[in-house]
N, C-alpha and C. Protein backbone atom coordinates (compact mmCIF):
# COMPACT_ATOMS: atom_id res chain seq x y z
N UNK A 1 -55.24 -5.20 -79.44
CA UNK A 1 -55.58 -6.60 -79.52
C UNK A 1 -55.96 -6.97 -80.94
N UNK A 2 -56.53 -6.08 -81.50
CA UNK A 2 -56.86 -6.15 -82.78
C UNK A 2 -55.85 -6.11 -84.20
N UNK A 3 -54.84 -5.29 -83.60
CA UNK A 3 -53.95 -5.71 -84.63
C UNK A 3 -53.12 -7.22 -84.16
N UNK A 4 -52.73 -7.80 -83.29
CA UNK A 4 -52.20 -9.01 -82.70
C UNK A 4 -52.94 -10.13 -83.46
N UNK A 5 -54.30 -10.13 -83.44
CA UNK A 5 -55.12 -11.39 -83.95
C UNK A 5 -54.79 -11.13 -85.59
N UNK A 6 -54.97 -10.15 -86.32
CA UNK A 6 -54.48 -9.59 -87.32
C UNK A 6 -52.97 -10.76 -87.93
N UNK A 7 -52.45 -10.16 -87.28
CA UNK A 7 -50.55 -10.73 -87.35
C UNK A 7 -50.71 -11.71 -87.30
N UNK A 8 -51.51 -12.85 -85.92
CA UNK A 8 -51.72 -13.68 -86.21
C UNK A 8 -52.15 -14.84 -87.32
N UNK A 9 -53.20 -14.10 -87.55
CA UNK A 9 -54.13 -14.61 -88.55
C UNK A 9 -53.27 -14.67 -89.85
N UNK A 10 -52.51 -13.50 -90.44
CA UNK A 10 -51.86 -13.70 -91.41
C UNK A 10 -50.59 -14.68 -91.36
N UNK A 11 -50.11 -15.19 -89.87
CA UNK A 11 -48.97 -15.79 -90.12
C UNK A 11 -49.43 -17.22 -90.58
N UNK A 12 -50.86 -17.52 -89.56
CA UNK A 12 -51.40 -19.08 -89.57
C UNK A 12 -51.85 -18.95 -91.05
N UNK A 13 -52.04 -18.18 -92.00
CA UNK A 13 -52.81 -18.69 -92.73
C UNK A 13 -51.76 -19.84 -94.41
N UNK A 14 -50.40 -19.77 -94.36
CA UNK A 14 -49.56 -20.34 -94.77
C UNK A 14 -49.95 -22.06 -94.36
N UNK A 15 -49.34 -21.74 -92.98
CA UNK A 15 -49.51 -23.01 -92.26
C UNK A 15 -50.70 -23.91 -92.42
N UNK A 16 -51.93 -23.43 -92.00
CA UNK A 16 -53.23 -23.78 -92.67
C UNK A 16 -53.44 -24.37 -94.05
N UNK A 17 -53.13 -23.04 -95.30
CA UNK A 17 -53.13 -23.92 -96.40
C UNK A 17 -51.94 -24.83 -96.99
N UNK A 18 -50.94 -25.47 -95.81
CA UNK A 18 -50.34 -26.41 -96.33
C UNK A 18 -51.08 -27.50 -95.38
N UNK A 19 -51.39 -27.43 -94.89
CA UNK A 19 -52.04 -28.46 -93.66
C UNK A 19 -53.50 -28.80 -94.70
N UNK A 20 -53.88 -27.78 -95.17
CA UNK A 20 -55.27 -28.59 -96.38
C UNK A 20 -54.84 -28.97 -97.51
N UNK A 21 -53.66 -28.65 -98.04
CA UNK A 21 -52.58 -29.21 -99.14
C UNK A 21 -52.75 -30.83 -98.61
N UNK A 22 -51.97 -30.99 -97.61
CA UNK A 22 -51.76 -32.06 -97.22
C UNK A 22 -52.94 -33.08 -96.84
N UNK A 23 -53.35 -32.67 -96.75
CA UNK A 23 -54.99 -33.43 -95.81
C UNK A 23 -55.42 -34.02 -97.34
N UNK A 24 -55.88 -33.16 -98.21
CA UNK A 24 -56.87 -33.15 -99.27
C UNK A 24 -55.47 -34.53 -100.00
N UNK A 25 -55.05 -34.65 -100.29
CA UNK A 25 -53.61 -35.37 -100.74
C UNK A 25 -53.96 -36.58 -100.14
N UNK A 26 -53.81 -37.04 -98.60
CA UNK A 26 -53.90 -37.85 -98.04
C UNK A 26 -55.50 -38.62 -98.05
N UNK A 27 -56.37 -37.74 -97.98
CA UNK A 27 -57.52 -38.05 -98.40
C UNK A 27 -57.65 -38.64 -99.96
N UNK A 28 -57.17 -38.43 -100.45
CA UNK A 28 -57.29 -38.79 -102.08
C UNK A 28 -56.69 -40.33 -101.97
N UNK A 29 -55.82 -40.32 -101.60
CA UNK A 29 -54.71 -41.76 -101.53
C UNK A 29 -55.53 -42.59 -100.66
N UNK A 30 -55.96 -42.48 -99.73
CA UNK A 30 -57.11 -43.04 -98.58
C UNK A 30 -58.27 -43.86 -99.65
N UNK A 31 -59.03 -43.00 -100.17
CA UNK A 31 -59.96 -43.01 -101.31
C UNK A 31 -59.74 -43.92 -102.23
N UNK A 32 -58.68 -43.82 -103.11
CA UNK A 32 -57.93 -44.81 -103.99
C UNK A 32 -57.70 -46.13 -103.59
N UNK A 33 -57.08 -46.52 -102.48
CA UNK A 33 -56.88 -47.36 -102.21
C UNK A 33 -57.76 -48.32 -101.34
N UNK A 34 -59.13 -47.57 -100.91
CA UNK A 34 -59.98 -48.21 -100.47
C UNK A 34 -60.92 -48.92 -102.01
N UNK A 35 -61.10 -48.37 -103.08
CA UNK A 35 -61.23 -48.08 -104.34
C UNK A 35 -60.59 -49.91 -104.73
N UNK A 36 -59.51 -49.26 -104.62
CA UNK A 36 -58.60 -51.38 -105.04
C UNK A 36 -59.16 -52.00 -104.91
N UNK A 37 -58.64 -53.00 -105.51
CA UNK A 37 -59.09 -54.94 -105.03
C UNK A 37 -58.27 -54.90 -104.14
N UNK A 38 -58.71 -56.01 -103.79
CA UNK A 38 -57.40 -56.36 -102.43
C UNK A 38 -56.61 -57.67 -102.95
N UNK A 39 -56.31 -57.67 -103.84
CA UNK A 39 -55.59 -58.91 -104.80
C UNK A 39 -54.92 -59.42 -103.51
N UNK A 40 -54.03 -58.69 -103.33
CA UNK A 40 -53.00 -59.19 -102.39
C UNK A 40 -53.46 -59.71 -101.24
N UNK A 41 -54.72 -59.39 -100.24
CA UNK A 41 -54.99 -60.06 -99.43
C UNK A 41 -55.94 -61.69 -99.76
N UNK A 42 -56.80 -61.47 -100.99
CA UNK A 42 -57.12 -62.85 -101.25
C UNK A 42 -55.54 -63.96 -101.49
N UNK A 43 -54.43 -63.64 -102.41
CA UNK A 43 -53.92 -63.93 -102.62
C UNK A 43 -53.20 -65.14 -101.26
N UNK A 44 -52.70 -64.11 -100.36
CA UNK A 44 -52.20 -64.78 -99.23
C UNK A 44 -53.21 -65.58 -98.99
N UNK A 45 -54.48 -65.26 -98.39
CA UNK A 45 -55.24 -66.55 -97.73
C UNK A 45 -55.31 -67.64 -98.84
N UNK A 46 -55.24 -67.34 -99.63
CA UNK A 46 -55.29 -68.64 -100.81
C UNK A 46 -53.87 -69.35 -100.58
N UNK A 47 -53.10 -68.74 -100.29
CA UNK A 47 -51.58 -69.50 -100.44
C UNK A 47 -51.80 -69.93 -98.96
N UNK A 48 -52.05 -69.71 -97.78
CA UNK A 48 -52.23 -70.31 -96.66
C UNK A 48 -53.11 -71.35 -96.71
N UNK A 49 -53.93 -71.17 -97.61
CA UNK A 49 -54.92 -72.78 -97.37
C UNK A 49 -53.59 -73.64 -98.40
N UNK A 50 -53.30 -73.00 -98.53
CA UNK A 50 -52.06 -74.42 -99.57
C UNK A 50 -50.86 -74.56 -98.83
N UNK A 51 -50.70 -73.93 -97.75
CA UNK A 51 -49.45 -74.04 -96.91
C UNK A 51 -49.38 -75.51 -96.44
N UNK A 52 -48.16 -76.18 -96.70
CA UNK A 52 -47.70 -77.47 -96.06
C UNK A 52 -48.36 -78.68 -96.66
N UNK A 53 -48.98 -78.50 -97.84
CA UNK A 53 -49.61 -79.56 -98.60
C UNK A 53 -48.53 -79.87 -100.06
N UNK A 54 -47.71 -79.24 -100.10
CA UNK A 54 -46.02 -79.77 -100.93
C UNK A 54 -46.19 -81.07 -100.68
């Protein structure tokens, strides 16, 4: 049993550190972009209060 968890352990551990590759990545971009202005959302509501007044 002990060598099985073994085998195991060494196969997951690839998989694992691309799965914290990925996480830590996605977390960063998450971060950043909470970080922004939100230009773009003031923007629209500003152009909606001007909608149909042409």
């Amino acid at each position: 049993m002990g060598q099985t968890c073994g085998a195991l352990g060494d196969r997951m551990e690839a998989p694992h550190n691309r799965y914290l590759q990925q996480f830590t990545v996605m977390e960063s971009l998450v971060n950043t972009f909470s970080k922004t202005p939100r230009v773009h959302e003031q923007n629209f509501w500003e152009n909606m209060g001007n909608f149909g007044k042409d």
